[in-house]
PDB file of N, CA and C in Angstrom:
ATOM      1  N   UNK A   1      17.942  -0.145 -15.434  1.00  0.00           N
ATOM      2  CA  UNK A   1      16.921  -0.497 -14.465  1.00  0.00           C
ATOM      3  C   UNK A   1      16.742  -2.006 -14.469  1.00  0.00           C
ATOM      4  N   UNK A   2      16.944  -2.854 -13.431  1.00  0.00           N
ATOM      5  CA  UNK A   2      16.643  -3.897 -13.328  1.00  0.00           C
ATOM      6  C   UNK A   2      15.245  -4.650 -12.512  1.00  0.00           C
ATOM      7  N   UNK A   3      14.763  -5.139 -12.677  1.00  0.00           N
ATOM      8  CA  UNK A   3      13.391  -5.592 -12.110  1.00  0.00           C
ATOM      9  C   UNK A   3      13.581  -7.079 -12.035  1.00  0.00           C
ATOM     10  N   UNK A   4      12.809  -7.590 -10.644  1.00  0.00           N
ATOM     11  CA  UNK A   4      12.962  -9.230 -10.146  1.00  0.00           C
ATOM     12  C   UNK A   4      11.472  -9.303  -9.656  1.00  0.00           C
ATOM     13  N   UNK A   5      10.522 -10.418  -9.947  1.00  0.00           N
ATOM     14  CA  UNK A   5       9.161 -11.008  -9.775  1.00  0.00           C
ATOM     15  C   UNK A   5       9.719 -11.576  -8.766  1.00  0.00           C
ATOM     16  N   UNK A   6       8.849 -11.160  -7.439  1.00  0.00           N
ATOM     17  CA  UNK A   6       8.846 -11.824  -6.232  1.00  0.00           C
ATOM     18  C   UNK A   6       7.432 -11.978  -5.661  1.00  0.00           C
ATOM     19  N   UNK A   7       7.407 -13.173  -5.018  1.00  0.00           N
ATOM     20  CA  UNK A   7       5.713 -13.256  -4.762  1.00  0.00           C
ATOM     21  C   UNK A   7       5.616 -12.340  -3.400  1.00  0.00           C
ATOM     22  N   UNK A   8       4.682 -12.522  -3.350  1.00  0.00           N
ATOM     23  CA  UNK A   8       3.964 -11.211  -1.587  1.00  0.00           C
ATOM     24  C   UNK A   8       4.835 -11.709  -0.294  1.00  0.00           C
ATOM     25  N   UNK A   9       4.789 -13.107  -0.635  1.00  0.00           N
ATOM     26  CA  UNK A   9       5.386 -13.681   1.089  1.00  0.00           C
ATOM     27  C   UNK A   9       6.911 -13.231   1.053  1.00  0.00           C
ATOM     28  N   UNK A  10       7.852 -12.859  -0.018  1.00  0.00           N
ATOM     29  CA  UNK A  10       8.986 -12.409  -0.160  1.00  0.00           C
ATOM     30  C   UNK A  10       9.391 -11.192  -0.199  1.00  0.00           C
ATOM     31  N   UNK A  11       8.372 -10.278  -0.085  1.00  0.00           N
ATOM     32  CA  UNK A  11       8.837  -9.036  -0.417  1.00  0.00           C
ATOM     33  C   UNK A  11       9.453  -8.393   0.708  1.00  0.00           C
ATOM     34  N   UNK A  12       8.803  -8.811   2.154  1.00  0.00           N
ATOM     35  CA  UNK A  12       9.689  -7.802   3.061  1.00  0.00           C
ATOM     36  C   UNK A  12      11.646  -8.580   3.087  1.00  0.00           C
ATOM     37  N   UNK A  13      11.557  -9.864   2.526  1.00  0.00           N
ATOM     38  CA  UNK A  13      13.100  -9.771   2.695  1.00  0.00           C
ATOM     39  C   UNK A  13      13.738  -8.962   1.605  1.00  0.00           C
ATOM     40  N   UNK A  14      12.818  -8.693   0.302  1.00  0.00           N
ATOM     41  CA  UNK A  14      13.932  -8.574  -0.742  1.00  0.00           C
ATOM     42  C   UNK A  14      14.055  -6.467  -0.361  1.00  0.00           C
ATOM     43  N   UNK A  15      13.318  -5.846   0.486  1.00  0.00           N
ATOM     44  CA  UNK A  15      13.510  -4.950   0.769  1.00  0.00           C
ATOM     45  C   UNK A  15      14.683  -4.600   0.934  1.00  0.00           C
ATOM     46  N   UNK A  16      15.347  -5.471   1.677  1.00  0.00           N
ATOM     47  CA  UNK A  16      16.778  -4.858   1.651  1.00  0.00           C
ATOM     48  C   UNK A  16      17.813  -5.008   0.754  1.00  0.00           C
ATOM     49  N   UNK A  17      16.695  -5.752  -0.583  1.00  0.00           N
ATOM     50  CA  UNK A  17      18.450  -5.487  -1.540  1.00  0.00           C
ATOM     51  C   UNK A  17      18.255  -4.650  -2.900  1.00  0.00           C
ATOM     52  N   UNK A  18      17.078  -4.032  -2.442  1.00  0.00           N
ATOM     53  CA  UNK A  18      16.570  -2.788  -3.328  1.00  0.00           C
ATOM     54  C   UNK A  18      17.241  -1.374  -3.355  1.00  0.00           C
ATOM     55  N   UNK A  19      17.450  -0.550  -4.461  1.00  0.00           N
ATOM     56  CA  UNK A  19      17.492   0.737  -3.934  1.00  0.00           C
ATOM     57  C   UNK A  19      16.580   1.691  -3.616  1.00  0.00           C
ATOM     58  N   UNK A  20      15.069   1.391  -4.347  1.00  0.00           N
ATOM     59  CA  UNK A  20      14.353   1.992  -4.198  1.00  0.00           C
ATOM     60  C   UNK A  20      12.991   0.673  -4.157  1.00  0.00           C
ATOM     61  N   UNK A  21      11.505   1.634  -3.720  1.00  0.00           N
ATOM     62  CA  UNK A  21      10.778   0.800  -3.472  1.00  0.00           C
ATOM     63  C   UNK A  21       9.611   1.577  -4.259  1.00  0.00           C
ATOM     64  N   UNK A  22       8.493   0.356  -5.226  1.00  0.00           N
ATOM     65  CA  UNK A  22       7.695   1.004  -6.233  1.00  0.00           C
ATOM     66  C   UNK A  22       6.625   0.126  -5.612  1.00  0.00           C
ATOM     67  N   UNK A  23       5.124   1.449  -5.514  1.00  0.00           N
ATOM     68  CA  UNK A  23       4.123   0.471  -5.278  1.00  0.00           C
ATOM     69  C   UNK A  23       2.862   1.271  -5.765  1.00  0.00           C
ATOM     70  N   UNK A  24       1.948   0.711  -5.699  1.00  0.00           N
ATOM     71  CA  UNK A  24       0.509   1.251  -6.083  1.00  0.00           C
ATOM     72  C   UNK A  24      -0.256   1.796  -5.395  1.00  0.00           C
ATOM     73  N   UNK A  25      -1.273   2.522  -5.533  1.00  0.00           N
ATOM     74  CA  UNK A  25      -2.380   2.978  -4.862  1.00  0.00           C
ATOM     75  C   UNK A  25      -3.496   2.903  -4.967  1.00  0.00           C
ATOM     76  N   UNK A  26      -4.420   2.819  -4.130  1.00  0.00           N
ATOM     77  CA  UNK A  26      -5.771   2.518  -4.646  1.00  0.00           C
ATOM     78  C   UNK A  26      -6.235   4.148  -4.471  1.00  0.00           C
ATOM     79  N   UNK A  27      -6.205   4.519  -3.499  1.00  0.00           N
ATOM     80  CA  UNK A  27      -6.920   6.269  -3.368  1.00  0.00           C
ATOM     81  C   UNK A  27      -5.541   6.847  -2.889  1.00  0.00           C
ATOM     82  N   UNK A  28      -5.432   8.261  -2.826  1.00  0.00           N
ATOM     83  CA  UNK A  28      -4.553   8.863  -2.686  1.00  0.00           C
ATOM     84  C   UNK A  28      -5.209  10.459  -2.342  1.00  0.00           C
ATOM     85  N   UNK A  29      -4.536  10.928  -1.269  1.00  0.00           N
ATOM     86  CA  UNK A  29      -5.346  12.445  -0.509  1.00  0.00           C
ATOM     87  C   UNK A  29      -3.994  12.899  -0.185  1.00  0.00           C
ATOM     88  N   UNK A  30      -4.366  14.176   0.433  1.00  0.00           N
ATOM     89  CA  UNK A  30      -3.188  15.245   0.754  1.00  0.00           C
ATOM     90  C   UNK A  30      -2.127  14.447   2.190  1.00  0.00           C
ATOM     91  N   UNK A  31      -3.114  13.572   2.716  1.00  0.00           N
ATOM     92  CA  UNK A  31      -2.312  13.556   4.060  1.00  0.00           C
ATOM     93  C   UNK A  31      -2.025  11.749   3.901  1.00  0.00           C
ATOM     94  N   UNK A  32      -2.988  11.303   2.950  1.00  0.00           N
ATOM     95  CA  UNK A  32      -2.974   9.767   2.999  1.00  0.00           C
ATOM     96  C   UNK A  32      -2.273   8.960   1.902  1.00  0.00           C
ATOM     97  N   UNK A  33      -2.423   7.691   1.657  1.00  0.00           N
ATOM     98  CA  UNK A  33      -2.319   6.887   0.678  1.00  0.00           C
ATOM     99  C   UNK A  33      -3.636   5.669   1.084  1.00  0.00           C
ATOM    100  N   UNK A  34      -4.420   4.925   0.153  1.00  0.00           N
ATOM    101  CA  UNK A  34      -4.809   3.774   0.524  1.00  0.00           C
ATOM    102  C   UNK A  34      -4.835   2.658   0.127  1.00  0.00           C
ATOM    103  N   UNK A  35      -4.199   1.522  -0.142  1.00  0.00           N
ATOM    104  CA  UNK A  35      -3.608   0.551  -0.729  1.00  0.00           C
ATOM    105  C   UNK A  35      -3.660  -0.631   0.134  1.00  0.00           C
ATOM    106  N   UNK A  36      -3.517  -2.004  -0.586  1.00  0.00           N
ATOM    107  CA  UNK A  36      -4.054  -3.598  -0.221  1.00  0.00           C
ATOM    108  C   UNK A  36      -3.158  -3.158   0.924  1.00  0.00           C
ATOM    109  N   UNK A  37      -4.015  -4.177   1.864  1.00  0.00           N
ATOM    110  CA  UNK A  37      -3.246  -4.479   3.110  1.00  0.00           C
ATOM    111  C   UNK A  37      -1.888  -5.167   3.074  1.00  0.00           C
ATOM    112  N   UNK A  38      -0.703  -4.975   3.629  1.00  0.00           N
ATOM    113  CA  UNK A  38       0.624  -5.543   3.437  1.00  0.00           C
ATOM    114  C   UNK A  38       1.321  -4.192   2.915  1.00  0.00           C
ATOM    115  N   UNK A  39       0.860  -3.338   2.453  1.00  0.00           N
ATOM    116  CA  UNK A  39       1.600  -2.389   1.722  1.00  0.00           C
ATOM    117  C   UNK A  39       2.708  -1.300   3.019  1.00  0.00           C
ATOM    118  N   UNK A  40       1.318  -1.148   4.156  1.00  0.00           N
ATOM    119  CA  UNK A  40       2.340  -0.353   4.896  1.00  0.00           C
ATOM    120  C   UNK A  40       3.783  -0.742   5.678  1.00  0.00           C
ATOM    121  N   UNK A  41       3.460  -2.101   6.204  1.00  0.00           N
ATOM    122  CA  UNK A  41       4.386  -2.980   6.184  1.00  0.00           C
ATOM    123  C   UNK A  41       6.195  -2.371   5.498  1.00  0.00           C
ATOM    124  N   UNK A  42       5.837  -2.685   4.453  1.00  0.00           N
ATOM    125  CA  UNK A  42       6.947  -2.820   3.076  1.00  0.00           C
ATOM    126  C   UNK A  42       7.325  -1.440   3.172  1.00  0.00           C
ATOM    127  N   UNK A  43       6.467  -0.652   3.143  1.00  0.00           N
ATOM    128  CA  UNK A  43       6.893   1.389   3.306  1.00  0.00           C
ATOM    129  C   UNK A  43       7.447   1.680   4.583  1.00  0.00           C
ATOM    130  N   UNK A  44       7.202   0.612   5.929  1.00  0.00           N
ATOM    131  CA  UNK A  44       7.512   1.059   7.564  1.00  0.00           C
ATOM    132  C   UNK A  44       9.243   0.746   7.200  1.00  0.00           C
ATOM    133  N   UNK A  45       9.365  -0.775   6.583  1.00  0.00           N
ATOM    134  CA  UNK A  45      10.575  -1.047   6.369  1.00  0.00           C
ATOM    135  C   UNK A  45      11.662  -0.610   5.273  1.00  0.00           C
ATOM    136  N   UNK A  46      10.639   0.217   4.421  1.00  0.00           N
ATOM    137  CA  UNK A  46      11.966   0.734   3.450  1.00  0.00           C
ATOM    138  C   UNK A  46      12.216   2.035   4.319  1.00  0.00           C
ATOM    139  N   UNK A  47      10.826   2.694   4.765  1.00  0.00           N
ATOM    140  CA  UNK A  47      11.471   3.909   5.415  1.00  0.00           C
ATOM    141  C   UNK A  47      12.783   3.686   6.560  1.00  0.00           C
ATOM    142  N   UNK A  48      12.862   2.991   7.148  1.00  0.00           N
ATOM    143  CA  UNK A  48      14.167   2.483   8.067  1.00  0.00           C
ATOM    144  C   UNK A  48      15.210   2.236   7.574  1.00  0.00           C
ATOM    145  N   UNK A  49      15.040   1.777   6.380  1.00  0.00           N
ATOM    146  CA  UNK A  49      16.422   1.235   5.426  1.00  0.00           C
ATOM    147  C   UNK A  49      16.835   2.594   4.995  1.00  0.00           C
ATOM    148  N   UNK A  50      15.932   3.829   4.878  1.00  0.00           N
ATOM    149  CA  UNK A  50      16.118   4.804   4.459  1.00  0.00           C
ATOM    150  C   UNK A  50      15.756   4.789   2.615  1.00  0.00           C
ATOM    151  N   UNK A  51      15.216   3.692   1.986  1.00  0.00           N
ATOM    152  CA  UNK A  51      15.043   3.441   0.539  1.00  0.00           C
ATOM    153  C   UNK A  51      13.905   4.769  -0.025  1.00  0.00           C
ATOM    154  N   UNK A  52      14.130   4.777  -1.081  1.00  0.00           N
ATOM    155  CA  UNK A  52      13.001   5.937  -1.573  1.00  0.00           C
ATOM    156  C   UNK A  52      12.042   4.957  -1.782  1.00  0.00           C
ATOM    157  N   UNK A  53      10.661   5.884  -1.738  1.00  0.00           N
ATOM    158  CA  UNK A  53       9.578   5.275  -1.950  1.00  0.00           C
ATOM    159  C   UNK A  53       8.596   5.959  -2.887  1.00  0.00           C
ATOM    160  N   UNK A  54       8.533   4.887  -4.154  1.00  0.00           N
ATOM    161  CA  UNK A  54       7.525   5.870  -5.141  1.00  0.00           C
ATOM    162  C   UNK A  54       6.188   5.157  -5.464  1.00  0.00           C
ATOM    163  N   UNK A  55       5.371   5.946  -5.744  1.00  0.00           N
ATOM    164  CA  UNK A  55       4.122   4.909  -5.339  1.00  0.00           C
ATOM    165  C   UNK A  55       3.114   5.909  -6.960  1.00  0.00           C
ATOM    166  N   UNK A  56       3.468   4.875  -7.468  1.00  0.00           N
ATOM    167  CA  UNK A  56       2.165   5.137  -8.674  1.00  0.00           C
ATOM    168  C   UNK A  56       0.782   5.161  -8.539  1.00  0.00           C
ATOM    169  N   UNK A  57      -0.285   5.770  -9.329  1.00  0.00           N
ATOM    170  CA  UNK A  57      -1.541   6.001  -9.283  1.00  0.00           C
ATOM    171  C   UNK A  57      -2.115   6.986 -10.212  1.00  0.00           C
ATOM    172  N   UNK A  58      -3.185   6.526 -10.740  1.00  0.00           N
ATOM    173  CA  UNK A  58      -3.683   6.832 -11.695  1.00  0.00           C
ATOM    174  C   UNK A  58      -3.947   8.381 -11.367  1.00  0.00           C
ATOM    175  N   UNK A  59      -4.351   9.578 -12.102  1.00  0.00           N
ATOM    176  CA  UNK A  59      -5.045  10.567 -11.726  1.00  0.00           C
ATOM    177  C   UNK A  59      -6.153  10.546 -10.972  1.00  0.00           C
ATOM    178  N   UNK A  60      -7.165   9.766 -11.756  1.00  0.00           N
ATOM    179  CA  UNK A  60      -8.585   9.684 -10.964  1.00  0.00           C
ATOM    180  C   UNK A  60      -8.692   9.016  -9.625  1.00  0.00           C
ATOM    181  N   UNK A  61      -7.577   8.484  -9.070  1.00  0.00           N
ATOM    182  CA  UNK A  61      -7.039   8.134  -7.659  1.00  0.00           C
ATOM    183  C   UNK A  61      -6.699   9.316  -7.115  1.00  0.00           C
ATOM    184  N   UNK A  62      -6.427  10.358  -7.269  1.00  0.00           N
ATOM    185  CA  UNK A  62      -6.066  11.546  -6.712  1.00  0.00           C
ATOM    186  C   UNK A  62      -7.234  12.335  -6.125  1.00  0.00           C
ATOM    187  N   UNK A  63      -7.293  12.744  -4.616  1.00  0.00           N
ATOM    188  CA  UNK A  63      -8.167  13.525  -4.512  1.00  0.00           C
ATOM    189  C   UNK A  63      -7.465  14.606  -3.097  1.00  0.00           C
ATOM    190  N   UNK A  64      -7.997  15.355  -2.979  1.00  0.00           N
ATOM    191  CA  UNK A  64      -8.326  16.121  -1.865  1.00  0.00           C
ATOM    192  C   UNK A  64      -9.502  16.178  -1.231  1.00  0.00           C
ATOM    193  N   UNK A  65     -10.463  16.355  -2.375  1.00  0.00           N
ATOM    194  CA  UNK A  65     -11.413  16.915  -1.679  1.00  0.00           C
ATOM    195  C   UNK A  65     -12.430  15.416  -1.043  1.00  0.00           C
ATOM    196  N   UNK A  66     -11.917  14.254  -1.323  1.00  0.00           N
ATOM    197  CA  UNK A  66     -13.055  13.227  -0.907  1.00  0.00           C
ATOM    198  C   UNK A  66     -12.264  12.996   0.573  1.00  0.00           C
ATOM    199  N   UNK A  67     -13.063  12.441   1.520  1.00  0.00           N
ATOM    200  CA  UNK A  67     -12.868  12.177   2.564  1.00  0.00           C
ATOM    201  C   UNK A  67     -12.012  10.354   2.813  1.00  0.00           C
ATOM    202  N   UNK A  68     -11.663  10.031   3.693  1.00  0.00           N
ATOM    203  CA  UNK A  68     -11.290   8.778   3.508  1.00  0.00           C
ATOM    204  C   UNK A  68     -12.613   8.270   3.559  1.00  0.00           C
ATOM    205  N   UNK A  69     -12.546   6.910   2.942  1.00  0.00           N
ATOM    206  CA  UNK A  69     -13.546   6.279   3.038  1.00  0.00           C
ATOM    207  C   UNK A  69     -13.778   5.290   4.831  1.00  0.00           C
ATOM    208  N   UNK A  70     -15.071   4.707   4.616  1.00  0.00           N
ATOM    209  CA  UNK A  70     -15.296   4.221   6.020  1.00  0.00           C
ATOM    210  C   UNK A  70     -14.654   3.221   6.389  1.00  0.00           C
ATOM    211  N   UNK A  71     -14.592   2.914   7.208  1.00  0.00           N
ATOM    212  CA  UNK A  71     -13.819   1.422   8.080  1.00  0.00           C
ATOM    213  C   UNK A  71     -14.173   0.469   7.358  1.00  0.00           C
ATOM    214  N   UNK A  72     -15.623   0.185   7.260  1.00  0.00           N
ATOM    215  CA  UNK A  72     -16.431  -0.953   6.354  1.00  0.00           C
ATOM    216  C   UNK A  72     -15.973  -1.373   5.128  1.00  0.00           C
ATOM    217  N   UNK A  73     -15.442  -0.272   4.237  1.00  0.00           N
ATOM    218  CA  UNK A  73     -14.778  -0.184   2.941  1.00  0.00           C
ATOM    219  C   UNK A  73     -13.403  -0.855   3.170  1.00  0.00           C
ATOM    220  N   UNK A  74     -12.758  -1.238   4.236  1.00  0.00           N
ATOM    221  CA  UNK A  74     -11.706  -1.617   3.987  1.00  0.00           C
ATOM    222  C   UNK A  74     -11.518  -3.285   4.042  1.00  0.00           C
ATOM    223  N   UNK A  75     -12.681  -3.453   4.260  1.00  0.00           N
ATOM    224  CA  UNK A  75     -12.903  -5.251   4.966  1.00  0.00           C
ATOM    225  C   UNK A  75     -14.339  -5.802   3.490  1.00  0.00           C
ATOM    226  N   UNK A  76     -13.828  -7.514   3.304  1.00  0.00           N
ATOM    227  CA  UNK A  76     -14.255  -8.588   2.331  1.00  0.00           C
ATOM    228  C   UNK A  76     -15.084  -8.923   3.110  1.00  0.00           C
ATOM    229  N   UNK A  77     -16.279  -9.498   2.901  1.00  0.00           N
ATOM    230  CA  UNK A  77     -16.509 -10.410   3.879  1.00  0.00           C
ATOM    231  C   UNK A  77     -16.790 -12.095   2.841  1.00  0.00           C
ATOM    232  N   UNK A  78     -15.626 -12.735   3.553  1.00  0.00           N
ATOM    233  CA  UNK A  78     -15.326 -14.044   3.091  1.00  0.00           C
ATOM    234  C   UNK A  78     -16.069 -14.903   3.696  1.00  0.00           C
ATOM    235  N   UNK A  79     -16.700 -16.179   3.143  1.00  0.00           N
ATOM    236  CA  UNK A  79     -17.409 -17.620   3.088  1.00  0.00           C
ATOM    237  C   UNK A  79     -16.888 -18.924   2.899  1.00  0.00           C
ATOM    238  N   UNK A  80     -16.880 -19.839   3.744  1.00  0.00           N
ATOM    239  CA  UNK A  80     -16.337 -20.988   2.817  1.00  0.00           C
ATOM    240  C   UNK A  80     -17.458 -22.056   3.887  1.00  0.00           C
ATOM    241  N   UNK A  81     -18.385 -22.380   2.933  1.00  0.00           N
ATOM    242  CA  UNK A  81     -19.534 -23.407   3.540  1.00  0.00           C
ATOM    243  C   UNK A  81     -20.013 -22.658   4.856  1.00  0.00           C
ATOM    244  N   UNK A  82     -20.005 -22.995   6.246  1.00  0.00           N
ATOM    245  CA  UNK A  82     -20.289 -22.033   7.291  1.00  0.00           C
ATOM    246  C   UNK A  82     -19.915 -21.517   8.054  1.00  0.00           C
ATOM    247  N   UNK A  83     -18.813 -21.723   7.783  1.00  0.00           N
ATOM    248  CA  UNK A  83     -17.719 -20.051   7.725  1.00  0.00           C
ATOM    249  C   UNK A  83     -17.541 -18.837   7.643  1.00  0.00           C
ATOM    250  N   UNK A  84     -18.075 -17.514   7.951  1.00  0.00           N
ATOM    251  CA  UNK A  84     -17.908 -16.234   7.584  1.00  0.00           C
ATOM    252  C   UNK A  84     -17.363 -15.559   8.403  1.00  0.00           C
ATOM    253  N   UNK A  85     -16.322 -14.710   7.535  1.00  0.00           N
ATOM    254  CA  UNK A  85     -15.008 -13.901   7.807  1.00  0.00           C
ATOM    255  C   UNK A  85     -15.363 -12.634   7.553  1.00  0.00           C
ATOM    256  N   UNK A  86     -14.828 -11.453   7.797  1.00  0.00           N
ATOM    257  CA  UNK A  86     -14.388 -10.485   7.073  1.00  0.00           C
ATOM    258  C   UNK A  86     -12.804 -10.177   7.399  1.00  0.00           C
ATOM    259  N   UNK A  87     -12.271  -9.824   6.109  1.00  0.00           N
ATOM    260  CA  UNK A  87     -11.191 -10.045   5.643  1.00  0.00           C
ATOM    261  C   UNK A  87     -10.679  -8.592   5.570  1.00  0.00           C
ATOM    262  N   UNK A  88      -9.733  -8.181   6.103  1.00  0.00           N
ATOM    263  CA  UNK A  88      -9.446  -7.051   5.956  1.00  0.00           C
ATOM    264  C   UNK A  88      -8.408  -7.194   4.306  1.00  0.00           C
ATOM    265  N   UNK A  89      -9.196  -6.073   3.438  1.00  0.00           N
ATOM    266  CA  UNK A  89      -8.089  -5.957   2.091  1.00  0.00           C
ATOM    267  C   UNK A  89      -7.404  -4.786   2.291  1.00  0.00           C
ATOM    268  N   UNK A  90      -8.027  -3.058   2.605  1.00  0.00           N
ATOM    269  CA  UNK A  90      -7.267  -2.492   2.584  1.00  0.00           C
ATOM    270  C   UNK A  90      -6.960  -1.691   3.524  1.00  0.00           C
ATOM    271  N   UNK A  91      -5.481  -0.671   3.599  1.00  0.00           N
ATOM    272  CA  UNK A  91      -5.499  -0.170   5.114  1.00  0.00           C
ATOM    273  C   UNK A  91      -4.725   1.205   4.201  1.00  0.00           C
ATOM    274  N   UNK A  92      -4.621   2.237   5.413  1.00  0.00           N
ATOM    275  CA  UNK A  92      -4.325   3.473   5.668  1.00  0.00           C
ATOM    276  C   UNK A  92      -3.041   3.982   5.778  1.00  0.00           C
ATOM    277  N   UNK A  93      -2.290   4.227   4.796  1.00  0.00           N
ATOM    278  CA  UNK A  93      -0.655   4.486   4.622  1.00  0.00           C
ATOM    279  C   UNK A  93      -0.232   6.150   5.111  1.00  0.00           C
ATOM    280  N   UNK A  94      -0.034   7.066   5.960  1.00  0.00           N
ATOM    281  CA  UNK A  94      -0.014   8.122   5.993  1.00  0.00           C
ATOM    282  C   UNK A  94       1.381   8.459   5.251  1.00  0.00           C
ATOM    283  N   UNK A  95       0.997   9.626   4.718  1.00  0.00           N
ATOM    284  CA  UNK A  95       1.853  10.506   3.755  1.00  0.00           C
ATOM    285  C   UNK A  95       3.117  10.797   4.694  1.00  0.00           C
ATOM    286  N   UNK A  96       4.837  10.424   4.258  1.00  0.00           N
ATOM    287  CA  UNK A  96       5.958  10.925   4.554  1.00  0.00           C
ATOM    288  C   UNK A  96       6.544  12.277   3.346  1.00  0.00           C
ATOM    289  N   UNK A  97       7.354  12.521   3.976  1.00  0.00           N
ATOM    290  CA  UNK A  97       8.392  12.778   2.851  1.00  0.00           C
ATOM    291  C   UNK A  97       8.868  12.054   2.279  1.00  0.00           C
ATOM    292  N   UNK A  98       8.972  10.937   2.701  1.00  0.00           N
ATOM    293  CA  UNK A  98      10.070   9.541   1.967  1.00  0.00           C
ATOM    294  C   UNK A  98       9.225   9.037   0.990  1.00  0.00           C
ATOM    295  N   UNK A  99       7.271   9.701   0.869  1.00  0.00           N
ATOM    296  CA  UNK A  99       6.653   9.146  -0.245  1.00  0.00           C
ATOM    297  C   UNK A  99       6.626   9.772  -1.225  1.00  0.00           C
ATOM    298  N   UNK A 100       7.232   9.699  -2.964  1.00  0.00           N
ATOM    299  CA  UNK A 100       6.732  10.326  -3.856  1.00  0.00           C
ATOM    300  C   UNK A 100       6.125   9.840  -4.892  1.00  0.00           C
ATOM    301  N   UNK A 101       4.434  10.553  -5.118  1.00  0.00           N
ATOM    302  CA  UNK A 101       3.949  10.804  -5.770  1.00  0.00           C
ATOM    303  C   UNK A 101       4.538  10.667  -7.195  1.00  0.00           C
ATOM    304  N   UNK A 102       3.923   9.727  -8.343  1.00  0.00           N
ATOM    305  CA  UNK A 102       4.358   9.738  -9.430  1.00  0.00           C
ATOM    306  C   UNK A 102       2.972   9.698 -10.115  1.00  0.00           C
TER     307      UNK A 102
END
């Protein structure tokens, strides 16, 4: 098994010289995944490459029975002097076959 540290702005190129693709989860449901924004991205493009996709997560990330959470939950709201943002952190990955559960 070989492994290479690539920062965020690199990852959709190094997609293609992967065989497989490993990522995290923040919540995880029967039909979903929910993870930092950028993630679905990286899963739209391995699924095309045809790459497997395995996506780690703790147990207590596992649910069925909770609902997704609200829109609100997925957005920061950022400051800088008088400035205010909200920042979208996380978004909504729907469940393939090409995703497995580890």
């Amino acid at each position: 098994l070989r492994s290479k540290w690539v920062e965020d702005w690199q990852l959709m190129d190094e997609v293609n010289a992967v065989d497989a693709v490993l990522i995290g989860a923040d919540w995880v449901s029967n039909t979903m995944i929910i993870n930092k924004w950028g993630s679905l991205k990286i899963i739209e493009k391995a699924e095309l490459l045809r790459k497997p996709i395995y996506v780690l997560a703790e147990a207590f990330k596992h649910s069925s029975a909770l609902r997704c959470p609200a829109q609100e939950a997925f957005y920061q709201n950022w400051s800088q002097g008088n400035v205010q943002r909200w920042i979208k952190v996380f978004e909504v990955i729907p469940r393939s076959s090409n995703l497995h559960l580890i």
